[in-house]
Protein backbone atom coordinates (compact mmCIF):
# COMPACT_ATOMS: atom_id res chain seq x y z
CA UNK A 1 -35.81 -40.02 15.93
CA UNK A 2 -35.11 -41.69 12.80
CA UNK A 3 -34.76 -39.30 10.63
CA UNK A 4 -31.96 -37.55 12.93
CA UNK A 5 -29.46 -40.98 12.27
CA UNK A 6 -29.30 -39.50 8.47
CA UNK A 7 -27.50 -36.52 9.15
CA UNK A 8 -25.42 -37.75 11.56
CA UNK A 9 -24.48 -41.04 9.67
CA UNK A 10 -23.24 -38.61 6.80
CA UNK A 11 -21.06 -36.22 8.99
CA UNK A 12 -19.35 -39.46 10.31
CA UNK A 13 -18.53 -40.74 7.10
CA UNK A 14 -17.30 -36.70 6.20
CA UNK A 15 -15.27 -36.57 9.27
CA UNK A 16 -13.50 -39.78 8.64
CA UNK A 17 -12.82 -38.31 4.88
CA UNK A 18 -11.60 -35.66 6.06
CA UNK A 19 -8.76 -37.56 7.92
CA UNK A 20 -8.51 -39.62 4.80
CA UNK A 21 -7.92 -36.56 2.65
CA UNK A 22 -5.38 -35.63 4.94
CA UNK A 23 -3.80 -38.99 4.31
CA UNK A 24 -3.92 -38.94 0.76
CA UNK A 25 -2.33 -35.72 0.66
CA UNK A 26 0.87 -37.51 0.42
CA UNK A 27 0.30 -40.35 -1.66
CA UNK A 28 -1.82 -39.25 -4.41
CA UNK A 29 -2.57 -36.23 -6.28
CA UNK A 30 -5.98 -34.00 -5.38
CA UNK A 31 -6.71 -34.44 -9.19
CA UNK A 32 -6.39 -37.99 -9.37
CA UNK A 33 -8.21 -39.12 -6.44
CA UNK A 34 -10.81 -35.89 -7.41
CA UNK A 35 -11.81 -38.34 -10.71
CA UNK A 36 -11.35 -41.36 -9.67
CA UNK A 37 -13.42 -41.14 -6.36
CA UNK A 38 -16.16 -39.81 -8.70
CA UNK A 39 -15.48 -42.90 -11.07
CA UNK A 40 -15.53 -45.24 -8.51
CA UNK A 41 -19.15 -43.97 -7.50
CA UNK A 42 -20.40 -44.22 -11.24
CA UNK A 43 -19.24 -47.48 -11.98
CA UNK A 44 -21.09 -48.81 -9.28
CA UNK A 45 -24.19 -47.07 -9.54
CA UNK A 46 -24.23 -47.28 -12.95
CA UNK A 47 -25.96 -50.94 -13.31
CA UNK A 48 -28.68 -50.17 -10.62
CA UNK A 49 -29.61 -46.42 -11.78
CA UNK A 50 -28.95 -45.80 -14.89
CA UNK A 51 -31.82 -47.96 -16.74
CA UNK A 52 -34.36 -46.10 -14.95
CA UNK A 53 -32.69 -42.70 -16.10
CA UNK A 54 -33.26 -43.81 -19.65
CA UNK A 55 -36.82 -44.07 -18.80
CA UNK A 56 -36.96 -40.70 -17.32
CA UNK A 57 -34.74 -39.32 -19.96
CA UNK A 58 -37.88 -37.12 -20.93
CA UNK A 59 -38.53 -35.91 -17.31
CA UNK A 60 -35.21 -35.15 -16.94
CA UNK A 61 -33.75 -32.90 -19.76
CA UNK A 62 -35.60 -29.72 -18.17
CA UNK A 63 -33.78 -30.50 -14.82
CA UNK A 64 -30.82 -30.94 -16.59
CA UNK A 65 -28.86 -27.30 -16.07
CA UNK A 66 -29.78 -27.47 -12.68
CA UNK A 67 -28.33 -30.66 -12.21
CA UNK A 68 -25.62 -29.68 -13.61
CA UNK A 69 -25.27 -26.90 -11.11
CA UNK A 70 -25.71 -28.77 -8.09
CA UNK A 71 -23.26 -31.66 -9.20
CA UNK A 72 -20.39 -28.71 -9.58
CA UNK A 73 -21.18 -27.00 -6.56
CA UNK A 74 -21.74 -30.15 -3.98
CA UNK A 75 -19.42 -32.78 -5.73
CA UNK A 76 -16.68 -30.83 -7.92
CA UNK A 77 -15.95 -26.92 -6.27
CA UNK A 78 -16.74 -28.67 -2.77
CA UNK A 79 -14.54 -31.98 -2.82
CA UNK A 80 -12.00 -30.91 -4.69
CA UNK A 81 -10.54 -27.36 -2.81
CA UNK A 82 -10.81 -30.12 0.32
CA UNK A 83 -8.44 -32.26 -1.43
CA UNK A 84 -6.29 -29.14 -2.43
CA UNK A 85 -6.81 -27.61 1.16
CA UNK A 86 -5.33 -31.29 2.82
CA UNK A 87 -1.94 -30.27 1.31
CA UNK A 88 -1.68 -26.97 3.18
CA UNK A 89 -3.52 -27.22 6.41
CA UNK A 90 -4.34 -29.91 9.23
CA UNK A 91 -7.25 -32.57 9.46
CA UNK A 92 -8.37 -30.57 12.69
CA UNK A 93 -8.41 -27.13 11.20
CA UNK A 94 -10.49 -28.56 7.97
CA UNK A 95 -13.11 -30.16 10.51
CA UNK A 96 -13.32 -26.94 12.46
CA UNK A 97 -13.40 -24.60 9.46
CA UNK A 98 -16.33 -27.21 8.14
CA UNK A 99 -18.00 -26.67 10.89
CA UNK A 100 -19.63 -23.17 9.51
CA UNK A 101 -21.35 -24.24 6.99
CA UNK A 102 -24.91 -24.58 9.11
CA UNK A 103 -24.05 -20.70 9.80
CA UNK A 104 -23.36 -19.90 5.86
CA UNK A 105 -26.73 -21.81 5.62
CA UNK A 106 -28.64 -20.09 7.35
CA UNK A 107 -27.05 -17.01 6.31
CA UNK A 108 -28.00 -17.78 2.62
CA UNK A 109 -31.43 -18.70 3.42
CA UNK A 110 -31.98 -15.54 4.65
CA UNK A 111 -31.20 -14.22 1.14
CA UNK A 112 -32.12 -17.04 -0.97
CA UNK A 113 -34.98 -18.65 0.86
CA UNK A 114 -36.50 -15.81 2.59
CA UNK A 115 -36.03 -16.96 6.00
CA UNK A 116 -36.49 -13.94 9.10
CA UNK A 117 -33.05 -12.91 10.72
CA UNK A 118 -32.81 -13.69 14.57
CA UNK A 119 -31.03 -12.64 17.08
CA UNK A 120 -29.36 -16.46 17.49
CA UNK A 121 -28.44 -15.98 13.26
CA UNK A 122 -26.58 -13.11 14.14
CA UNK A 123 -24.98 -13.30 17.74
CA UNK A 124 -24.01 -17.01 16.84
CA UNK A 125 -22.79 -16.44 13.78
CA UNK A 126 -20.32 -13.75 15.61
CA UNK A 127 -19.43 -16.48 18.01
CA UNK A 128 -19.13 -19.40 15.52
CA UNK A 129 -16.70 -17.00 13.40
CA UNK A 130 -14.70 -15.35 16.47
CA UNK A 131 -14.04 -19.71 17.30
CA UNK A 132 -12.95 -20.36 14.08
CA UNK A 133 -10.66 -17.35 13.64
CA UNK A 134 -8.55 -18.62 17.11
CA UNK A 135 -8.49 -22.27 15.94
CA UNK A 136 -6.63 -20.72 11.77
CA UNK A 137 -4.59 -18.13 14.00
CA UNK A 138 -3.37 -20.90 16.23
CA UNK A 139 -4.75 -19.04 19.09
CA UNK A 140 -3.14 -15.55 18.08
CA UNK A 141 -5.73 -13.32 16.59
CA UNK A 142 -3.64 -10.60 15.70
CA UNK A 143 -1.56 -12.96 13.89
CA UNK A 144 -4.71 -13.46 12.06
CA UNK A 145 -5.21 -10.02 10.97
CA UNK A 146 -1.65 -9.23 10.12
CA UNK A 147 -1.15 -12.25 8.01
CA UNK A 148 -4.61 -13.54 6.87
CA UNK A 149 -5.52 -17.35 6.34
CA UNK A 150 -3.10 -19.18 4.96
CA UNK A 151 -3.77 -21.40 1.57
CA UNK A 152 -5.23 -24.23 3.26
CA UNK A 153 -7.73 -22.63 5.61
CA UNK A 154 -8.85 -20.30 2.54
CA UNK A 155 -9.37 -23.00 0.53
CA UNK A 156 -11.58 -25.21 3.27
CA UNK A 157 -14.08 -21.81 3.90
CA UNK A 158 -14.28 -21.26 0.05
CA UNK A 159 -15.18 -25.37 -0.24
CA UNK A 160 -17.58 -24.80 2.88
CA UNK A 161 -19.22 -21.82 1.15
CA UNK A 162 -19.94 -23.59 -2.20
CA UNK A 163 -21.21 -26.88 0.21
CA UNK A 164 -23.53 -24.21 1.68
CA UNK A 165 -24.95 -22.73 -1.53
CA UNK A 166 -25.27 -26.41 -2.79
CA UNK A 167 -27.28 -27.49 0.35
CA UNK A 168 -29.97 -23.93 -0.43
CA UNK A 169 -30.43 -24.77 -3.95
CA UNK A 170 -31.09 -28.49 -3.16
CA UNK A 171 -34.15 -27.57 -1.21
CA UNK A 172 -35.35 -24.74 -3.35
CA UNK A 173 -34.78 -26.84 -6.77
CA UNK A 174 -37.11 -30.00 -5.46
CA UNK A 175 -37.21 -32.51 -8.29
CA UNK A 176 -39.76 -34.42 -7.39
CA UNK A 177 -40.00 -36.99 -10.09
CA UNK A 178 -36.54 -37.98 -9.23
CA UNK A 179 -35.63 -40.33 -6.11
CA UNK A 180 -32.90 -39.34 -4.10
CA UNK A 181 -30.71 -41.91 -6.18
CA UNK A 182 -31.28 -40.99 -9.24
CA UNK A 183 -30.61 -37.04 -8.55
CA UNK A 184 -27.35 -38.03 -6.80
CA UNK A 185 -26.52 -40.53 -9.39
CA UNK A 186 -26.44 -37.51 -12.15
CA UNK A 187 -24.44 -35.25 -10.48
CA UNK A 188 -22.01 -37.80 -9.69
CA UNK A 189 -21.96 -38.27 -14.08
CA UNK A 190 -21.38 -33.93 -13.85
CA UNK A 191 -18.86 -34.76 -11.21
CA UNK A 192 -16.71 -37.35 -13.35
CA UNK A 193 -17.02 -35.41 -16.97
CA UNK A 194 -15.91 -31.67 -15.23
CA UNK A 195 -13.33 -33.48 -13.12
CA UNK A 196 -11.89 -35.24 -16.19
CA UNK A 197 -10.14 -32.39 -17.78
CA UNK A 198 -8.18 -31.39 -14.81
CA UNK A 199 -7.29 -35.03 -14.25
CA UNK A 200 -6.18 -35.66 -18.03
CA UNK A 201 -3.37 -32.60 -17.63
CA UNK A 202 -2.10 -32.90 -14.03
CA UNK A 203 0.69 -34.74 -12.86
CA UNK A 204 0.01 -38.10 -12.42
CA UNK A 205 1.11 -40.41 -9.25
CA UNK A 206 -0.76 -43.38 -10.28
CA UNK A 207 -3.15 -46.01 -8.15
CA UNK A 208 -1.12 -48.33 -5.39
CA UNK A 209 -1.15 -50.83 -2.51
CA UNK A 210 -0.79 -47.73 -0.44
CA UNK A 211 -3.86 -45.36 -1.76
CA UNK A 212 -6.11 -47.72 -3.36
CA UNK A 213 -8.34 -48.24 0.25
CA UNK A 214 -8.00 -43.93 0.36
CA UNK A 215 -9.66 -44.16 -3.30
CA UNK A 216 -12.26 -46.82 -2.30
CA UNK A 217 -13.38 -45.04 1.08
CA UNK A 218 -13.55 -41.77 -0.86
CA UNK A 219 -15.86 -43.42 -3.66
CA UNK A 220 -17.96 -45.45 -1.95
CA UNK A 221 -18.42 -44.26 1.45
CA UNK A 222 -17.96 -40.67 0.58
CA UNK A 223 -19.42 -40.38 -2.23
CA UNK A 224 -22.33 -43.09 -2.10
CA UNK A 225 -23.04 -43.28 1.13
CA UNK A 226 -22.96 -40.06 2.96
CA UNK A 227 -24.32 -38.26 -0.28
CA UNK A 228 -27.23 -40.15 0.16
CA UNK A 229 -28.04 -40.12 3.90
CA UNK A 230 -27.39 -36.25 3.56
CA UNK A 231 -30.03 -35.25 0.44
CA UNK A 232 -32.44 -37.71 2.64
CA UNK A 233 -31.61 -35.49 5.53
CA UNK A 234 -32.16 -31.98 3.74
CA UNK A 235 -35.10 -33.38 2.02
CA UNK A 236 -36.60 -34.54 5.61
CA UNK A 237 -35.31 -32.81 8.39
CA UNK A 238 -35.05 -29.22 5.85
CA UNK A 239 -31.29 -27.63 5.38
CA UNK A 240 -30.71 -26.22 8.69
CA UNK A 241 -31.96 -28.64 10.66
CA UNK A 242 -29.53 -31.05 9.28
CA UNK A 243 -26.61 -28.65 8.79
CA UNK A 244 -26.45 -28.44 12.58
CA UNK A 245 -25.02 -31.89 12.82
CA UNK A 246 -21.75 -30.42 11.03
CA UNK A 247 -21.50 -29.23 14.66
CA UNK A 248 -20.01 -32.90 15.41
CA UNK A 249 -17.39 -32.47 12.20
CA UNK A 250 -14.70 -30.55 14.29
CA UNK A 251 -15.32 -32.75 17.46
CA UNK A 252 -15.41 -36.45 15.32
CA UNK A 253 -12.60 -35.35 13.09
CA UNK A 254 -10.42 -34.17 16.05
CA UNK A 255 -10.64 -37.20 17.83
CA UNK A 256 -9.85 -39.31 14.51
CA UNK A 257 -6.66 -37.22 13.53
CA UNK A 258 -5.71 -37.17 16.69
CA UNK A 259 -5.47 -41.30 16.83
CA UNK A 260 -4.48 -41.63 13.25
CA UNK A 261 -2.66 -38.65 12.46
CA UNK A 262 -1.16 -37.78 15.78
CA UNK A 263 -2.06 -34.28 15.22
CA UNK A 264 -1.69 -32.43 18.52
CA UNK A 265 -4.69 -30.93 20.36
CA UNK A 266 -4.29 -27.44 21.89
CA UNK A 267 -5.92 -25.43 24.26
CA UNK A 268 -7.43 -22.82 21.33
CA UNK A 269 -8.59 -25.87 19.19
CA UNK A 270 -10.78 -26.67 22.29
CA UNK A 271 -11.48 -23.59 22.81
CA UNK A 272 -11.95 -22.24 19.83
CA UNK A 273 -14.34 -25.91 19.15
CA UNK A 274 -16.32 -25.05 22.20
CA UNK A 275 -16.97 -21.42 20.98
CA UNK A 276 -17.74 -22.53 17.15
CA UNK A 277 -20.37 -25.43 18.54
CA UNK A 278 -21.98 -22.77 20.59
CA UNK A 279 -22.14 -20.10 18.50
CA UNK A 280 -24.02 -22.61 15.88
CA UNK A 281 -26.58 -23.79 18.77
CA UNK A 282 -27.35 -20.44 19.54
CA UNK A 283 -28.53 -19.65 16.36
CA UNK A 284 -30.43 -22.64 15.98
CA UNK A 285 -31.87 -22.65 19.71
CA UNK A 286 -32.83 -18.50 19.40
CA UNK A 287 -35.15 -18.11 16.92
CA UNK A 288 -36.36 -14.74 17.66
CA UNK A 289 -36.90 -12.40 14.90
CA UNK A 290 -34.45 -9.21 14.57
CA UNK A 291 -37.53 -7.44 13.37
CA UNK A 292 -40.97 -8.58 15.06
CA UNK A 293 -43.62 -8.25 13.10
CA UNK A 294 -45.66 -5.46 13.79
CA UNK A 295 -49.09 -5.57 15.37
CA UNK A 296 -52.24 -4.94 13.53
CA UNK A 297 -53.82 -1.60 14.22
CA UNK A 298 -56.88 -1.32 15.42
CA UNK A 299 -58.42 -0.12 11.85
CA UNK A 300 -56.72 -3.40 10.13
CA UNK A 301 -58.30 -5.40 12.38
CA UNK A 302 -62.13 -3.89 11.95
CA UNK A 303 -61.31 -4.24 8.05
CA UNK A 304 -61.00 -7.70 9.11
């Protein structure tokens, strides 16, 4: 039972970012709180980690490209199109939209991992997607397909689908020789040098009274903290056992912005919830292959 507070520790800390990227939307650029977030993390890890990186150093060079991989895809693509996305869409629509990621999961680990198709992977993902397409339409559906997604939404799948490759490759790259630290530790390095570039040539807005406890939650909570509980998670409970706890995203982060942001709540957001959280059971609850195996014949089994 344990094991099951790591995933869920994590997506509260994400769903109460996810409010606080909304917040920081309009008091500090997605670049600068992209790098310093990042910074923040490295600092303080730094002192702890880092000596027993040096001793590793040998161990570690192999790993190194697909380190560098996994720190661009979980902590640069991912993070930052969610900053980006917070100027163009709600806090509600970025929980719900986050909420497919244990779908793209398991989709990808059909590909990637070899994992069977079921009838729950596909129905559920039908479900999960129909939910999500009423909450971005705003309940209209043919608005949807006369119009598309707008930036914001786009953005949030696009940072969901990169979280979802990330979460794959973690448990088909083990690293064995690393602790869970240490691996996190060097992509948040990848995370500050990629992000420092696009920091260095954006506008600036500069560190305040007013953003400075956005920054801190963002690089210690988000980016120690849940980081941390989740590669535990992956590494113990496997990737889609864990990703179905992003089921709770839409429903914690709804509840927050609704309190903090006073973003309304409207019958498709429930509804469209409901359906989403559903659809993502289903496919974790039916596991029956699409295509049973087939049965030995009678001449396989007297070879046997």
């Amino acid at each position: 039972m344990g094991a099951y507070l790591l995933p869920l520790g994590a997506v509260l800390i994400w769903s109460v970012n996810t409010v606080v990227s909304k917040l920081a939307a309009d008091s500090i650029s997605a670049a600068e709180i992209g790098f310093f977030r990042w910074l923040v993390a490295a600092v303080l890890f730094t002192p702890f980690v880092l000596p027993s990186i040096w001793r590793q150093r040998a161990d570690i060079k192999p790993l190194l490209p697909r380190i560098v991989v996994l720190g661009v895809l979980g902590m640069v693509i991912y993070q930052s199109l969610a900053y980006y996305a917070a100027h163009f869409t709600t806090a509600t629509h970025m929980g719900i939209i986050g909420s497919l990621t244990p779908m793209l999961v398991l989709a990808l680990a059909v590909f990637m991992l070899g994992q069977p198709l079921t009838h729950g992977g596909i129905w559920g993902s039908l479900l999960a997607i129909l939910g999500v397409a009423l909450v971005v339409s705003s309940g209209r559906l043919s608005h949807l397909a006369s119009e598309g997604l707008n930036l914001g939404d786009a953005m949030m799948f696009l940072a969901m689908l990169a979280y979802a490759v990330y979460n794959i490759l973690l448990k088909r790259w083990p690293m064995p020789r690393l602790a869970t630290v240490q691996l996190l530790y060097l992509q948040v390095l990848v995370a500050v040098i990629v992000q420092f570039p696009l920091y260095l040539f954006s506008p600036k807005t500069g560190l305040d009274a007013g953003n400075l406890p956005l920054v801190g939650y963002a690089g210690i909570m988000a980016s120690i903290a849940a980081p941390l509980l989740w590669m535990k998670a992956v590494q113990t409970l496997g990737p889609g056992r864990s990703s179905m706890f992003f089921n709770l995203i839409p429903v914690f982060t709804a509840l927050i912005a609704a309190f903090t942001l006073n973003e309304p709540l409207a019958a498709y957001h429930a509804v469209g919830g409901i359906m989403t959280i559903a659809g993502l059971l289903l496919a974790e609850l039916w596991k029956a292959p699409l295509r049973p195996r087939p049965a030995l014949t009678c001449s396989a089994k007297a070879a046997d």
